[in-house]
Protein backbone atom coordinates (compact mmCIF):
# COMPACT_ATOMS: atom_id res chain seq x y z
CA UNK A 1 110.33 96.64 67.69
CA UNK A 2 108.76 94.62 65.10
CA UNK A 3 109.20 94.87 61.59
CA UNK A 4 106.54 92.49 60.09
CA UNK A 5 104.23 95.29 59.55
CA UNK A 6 106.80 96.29 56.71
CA UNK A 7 107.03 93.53 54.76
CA UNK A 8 105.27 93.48 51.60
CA UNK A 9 102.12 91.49 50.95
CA UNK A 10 102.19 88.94 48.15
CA UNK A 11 101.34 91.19 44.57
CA UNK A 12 99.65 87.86 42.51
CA UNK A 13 96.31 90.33 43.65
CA UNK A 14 97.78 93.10 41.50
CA UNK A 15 99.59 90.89 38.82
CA UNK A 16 95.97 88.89 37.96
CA UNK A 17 94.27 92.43 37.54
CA UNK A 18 96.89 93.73 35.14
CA UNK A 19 96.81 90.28 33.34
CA UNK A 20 92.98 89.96 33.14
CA UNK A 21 92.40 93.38 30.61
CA UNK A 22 94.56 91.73 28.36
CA UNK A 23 93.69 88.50 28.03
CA UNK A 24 90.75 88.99 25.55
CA UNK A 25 92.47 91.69 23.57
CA UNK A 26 95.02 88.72 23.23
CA UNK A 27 92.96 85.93 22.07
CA UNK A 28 91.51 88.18 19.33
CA UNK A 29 94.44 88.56 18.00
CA UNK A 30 95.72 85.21 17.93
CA UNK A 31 92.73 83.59 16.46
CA UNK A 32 93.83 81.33 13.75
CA UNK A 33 92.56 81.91 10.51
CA UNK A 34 89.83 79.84 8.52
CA UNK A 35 92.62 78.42 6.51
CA UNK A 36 94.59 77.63 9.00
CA UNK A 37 92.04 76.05 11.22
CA UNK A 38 90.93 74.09 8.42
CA UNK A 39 94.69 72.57 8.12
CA UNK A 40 94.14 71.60 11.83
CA UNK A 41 91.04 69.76 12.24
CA UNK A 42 91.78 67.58 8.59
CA UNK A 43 95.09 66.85 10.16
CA UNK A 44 93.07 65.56 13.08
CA UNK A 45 90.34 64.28 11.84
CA UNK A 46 92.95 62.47 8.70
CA UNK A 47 94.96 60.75 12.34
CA UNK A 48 92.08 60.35 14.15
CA UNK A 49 90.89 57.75 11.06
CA UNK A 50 94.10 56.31 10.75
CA UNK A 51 95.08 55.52 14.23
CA UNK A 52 93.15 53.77 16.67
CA UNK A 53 95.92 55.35 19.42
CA UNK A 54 95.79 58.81 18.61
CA UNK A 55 91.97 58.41 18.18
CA UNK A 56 91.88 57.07 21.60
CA UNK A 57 94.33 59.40 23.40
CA UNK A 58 92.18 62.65 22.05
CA UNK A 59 89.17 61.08 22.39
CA UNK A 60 89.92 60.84 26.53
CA UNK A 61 90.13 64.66 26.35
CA UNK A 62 86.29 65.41 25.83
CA UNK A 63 84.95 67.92 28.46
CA UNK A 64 88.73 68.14 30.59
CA UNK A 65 90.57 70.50 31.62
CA UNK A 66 93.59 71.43 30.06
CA UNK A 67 95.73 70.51 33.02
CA UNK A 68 94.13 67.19 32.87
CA UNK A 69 94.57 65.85 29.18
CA UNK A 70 98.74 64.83 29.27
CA UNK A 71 97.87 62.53 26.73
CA UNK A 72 97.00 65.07 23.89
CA UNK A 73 99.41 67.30 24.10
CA UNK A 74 101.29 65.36 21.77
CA UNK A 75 99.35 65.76 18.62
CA UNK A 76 97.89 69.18 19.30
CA UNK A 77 100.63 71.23 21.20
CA UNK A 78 102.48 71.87 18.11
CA UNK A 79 100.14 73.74 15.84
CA UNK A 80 100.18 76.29 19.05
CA UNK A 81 102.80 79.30 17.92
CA UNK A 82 104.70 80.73 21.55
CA UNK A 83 102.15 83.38 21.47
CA UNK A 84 98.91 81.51 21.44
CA UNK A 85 100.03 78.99 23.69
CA UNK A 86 100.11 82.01 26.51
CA UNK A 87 96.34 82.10 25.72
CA UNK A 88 94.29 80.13 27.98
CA UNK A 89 91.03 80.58 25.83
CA UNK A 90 93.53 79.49 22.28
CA UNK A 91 94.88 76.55 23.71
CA UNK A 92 91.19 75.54 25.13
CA UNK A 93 89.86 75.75 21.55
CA UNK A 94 92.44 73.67 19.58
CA UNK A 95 92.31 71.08 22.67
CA UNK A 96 88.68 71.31 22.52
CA UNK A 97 87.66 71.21 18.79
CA UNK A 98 90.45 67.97 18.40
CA UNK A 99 88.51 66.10 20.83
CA UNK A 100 85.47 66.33 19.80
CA UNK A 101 86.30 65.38 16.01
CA UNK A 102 87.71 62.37 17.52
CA UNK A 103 84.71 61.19 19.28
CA UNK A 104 82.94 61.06 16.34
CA UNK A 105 81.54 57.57 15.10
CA UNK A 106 84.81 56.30 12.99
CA UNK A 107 82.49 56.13 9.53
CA UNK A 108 81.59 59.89 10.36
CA UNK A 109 85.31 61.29 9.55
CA UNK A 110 86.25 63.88 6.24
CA UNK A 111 89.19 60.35 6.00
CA UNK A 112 86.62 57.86 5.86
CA UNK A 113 83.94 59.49 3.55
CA UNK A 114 86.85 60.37 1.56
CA UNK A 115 87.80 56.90 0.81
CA UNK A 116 91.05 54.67 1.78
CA UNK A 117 94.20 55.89 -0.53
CA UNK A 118 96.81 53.88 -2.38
CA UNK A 119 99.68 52.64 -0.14
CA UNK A 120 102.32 55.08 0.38
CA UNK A 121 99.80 57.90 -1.01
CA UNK A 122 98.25 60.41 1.65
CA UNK A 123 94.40 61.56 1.59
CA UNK A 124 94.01 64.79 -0.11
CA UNK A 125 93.08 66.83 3.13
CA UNK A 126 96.02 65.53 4.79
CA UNK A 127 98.22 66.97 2.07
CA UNK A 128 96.52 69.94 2.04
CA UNK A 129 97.33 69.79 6.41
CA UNK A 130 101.10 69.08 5.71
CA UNK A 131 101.64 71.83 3.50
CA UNK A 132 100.32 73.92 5.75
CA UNK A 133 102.14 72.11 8.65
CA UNK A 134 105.09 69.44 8.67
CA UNK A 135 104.26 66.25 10.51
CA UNK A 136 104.92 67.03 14.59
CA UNK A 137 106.97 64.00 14.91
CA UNK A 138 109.36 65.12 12.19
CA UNK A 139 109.63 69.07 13.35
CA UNK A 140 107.92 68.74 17.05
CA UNK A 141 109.12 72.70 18.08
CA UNK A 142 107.59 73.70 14.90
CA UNK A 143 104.02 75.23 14.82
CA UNK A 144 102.78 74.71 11.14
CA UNK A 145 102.37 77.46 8.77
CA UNK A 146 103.26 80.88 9.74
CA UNK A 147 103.74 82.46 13.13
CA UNK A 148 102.57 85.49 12.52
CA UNK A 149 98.77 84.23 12.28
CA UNK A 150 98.45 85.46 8.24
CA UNK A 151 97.21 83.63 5.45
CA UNK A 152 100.58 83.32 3.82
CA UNK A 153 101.48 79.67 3.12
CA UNK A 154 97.93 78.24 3.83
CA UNK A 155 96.21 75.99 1.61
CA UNK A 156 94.37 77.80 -1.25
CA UNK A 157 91.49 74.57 -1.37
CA UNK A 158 90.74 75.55 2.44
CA UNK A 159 90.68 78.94 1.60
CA UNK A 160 87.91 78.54 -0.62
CA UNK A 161 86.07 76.15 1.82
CA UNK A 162 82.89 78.59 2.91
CA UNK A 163 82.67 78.67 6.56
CA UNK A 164 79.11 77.27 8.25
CA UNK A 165 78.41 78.33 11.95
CA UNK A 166 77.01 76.28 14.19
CA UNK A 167 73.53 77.70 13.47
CA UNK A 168 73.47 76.09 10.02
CA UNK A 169 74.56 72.41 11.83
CA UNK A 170 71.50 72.98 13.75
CA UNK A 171 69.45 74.34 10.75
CA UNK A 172 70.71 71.02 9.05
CA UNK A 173 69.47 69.02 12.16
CA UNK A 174 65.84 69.99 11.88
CA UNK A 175 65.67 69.73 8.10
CA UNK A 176 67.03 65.91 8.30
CA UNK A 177 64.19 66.11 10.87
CA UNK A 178 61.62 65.64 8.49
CA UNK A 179 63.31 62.99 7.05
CA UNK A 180 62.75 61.28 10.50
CA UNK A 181 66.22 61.07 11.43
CA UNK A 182 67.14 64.56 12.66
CA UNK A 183 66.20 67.24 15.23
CA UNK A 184 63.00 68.63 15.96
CA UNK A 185 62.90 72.31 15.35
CA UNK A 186 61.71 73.42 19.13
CA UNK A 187 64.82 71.53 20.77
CA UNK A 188 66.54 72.57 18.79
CA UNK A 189 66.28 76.18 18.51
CA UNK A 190 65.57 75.50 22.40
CA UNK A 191 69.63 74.35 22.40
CA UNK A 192 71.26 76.65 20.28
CA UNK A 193 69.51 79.22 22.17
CA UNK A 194 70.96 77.70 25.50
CA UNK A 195 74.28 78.21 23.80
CA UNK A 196 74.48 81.37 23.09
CA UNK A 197 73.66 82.22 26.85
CA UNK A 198 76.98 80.48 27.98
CA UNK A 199 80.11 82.04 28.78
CA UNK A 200 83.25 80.63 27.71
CA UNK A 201 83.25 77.67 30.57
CA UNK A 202 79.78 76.82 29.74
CA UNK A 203 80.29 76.88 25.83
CA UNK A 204 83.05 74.34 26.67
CA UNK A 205 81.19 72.07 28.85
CA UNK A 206 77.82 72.11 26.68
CA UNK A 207 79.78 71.40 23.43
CA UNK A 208 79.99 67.56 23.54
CA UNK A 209 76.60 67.08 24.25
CA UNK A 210 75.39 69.46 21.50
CA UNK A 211 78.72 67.58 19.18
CA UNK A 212 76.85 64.28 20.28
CA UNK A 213 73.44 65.21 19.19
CA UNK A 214 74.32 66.89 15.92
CA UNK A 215 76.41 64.30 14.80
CA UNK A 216 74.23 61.56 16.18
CA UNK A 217 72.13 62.75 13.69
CA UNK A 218 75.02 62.34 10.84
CA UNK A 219 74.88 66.46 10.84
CA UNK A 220 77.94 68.13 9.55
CA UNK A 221 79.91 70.92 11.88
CA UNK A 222 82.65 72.99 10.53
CA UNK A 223 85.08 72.51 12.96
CA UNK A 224 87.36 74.31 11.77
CA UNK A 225 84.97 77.92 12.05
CA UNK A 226 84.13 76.38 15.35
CA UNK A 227 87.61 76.75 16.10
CA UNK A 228 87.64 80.78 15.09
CA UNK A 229 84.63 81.26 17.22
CA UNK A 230 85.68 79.39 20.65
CA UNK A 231 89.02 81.45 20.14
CA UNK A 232 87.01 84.57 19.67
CA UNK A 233 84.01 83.48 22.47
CA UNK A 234 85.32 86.24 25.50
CA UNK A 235 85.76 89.05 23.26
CA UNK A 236 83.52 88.66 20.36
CA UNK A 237 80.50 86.31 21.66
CA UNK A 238 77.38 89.18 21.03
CA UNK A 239 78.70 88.93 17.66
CA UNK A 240 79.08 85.06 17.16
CA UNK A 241 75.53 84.36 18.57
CA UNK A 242 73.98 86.31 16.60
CA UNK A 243 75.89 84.89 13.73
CA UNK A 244 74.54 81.74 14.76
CA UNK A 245 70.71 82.62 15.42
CA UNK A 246 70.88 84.35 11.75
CA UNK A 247 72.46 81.28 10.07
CA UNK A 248 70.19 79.38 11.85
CA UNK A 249 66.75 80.81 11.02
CA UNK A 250 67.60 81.97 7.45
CA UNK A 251 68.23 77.91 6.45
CA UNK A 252 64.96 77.13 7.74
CA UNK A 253 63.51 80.14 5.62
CA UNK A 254 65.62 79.22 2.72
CA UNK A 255 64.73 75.50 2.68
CA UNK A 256 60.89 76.93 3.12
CA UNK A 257 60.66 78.68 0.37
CA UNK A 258 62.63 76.34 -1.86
CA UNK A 259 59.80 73.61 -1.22
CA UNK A 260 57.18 76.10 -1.82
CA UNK A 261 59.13 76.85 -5.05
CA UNK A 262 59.33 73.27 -6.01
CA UNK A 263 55.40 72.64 -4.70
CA UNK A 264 54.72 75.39 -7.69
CA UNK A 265 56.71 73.91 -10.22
CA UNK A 266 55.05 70.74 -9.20
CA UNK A 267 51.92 70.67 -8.13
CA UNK A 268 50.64 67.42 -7.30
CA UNK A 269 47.52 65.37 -7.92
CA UNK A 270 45.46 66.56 -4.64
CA UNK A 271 46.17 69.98 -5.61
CA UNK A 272 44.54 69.27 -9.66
CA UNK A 273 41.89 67.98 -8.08
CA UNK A 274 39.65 69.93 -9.06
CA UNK A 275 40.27 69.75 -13.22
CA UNK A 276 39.14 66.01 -13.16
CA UNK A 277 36.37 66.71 -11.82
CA UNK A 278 35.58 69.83 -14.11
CA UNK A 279 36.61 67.82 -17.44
CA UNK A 280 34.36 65.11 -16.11
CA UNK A 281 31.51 67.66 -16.03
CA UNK A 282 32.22 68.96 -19.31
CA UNK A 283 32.01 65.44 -20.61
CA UNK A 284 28.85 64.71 -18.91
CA UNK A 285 27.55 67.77 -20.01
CA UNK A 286 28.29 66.92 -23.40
CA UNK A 287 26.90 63.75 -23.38
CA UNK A 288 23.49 65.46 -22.07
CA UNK A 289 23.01 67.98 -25.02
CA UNK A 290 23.94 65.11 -27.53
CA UNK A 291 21.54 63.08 -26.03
């Protein structure tokens, strides 16, 4: 009699379902901090200046796969603690975010605008990245700053930093429009609508064209809050979007009413018009009567 009836089928079926639940409960909790985040991406964008290699080797990563980006694991691996590197949707942010700061034009950087330091003296933002985390070279098993995901340790400057979504990049896009170097307010609220329809694979693969556009445009993005939020995207994405549409359309109000404001305060000469003409009358009226 045959027995094969009784042999188990494989349980991956049953392991992926009991995996799945937790995965986003997971990745909310292992969401770096602002401060923290902030630590990363000037460490990265401070190497990505400096080093034509590591520039190079991150920049390759853009729109990949985690499996297929050996080459970066090097300089972003290490700021992962044990726990968020068992997060796909972690790892896929830090990997994400570090590429994209390195394709940026090399004058673009946080390094470059900062200015070159003295020999032997390190840029201010990468001080404020080592304290938060030790060189990976020098401590590679060592995830910088603490494990436990708190603020403890983390650099009170990047603390204070306020954190801009992506809607105010975009905002900042279609102002610098009307300077005629920046977006045009339909595509853009056109994109950043597109956006917030994606799930987390099509956040990822949208990103460097929306990185390119933005910064093409010399527009700033907070990496580092882009960071929280691609961490955050399963779980907490109703809430980020609408973050983002807010931030978005409350610039554009803002920077409308602060021209109106400063269209008050100074009127110009089309708007007095009108008092040239009526001193002109006066003066003709004058001349009239004395005549």
């Amino acid at each position: 009699m045959s027995t094969t009836a009784a042999i188990p089928g494989p349980a991956k079926p049953a392991d992926d379902r009991s995996r799945g639940p937790k995965e986003p409960a997971l990745t909310l909790a292992l969401t770096p901090s602002l401060g923290r985040a902030r630590a990363f991406t000037a460490r990265i964008d401070q190497r990505s200046h400096d080093d034509p290699g590591v520039r190079a080797a991150l920049r390759r990563g853009v729109g990949k796969d985690l499996d297929a980006v050996p080459f970066m694991h090097r300089y972003v691996a290490s700021w992962l603690t044990d726990e968020q590197a068992r997060s796909r949707d972690v790892q896929r942010a830090f990997y994400t975010v570090a590429s994209l700061i390195a394709a940026q034009r090399r004058d673009q950087y946080v390094a470059a605008k900062a200015g070159t330091p003295t020999k032997g003296e390190p840029p201010k933002e990468e001080q404020r990245a080592d304290e938060a985390a030790p060189d990976a070279r020098s401590t590679p098993a060592a995830p910088p700053g603490p494990a436990d995901g708190t603020d403890d340790g983390e650099p009170a400057a990047a603390k204070r930093v306020p954190a801009r979504s992506l809607g105010h990049a975009f905002a900042d896009g279609v102002l610098k429009g009307g300077q005629g170097a920046g977006l045009r307010e339909a595509s853009a609220e056109t994109r950043l609508n597109l956006l917030t329809r994606q799930s987390v694979d099509g956040l990822h693969r949208h990103l460097p064209g929306v990185a390119r556009q933005l910064r093409g445009s010399d527009v700033e993005i907070d990496w580092a809050q882009l960071l929280v939020d691609l961490c955050q995207w399963r779980r907490r994405s109703g809430t980020i979007k609408r973050i983002w549409l807010q931030d978005y359309h409350r610039a554009l109000q803002k920077d409308g009413e602060r021209r109106a404001r400063e269209h008050d305060e100074n009127p110009t000469d089309d708007d007095q018009g009108e008092t040239p003409g009526a001193d002109s009358a006066d003066s003709a009226g004058g001349s009239d009567s004395g005549a």
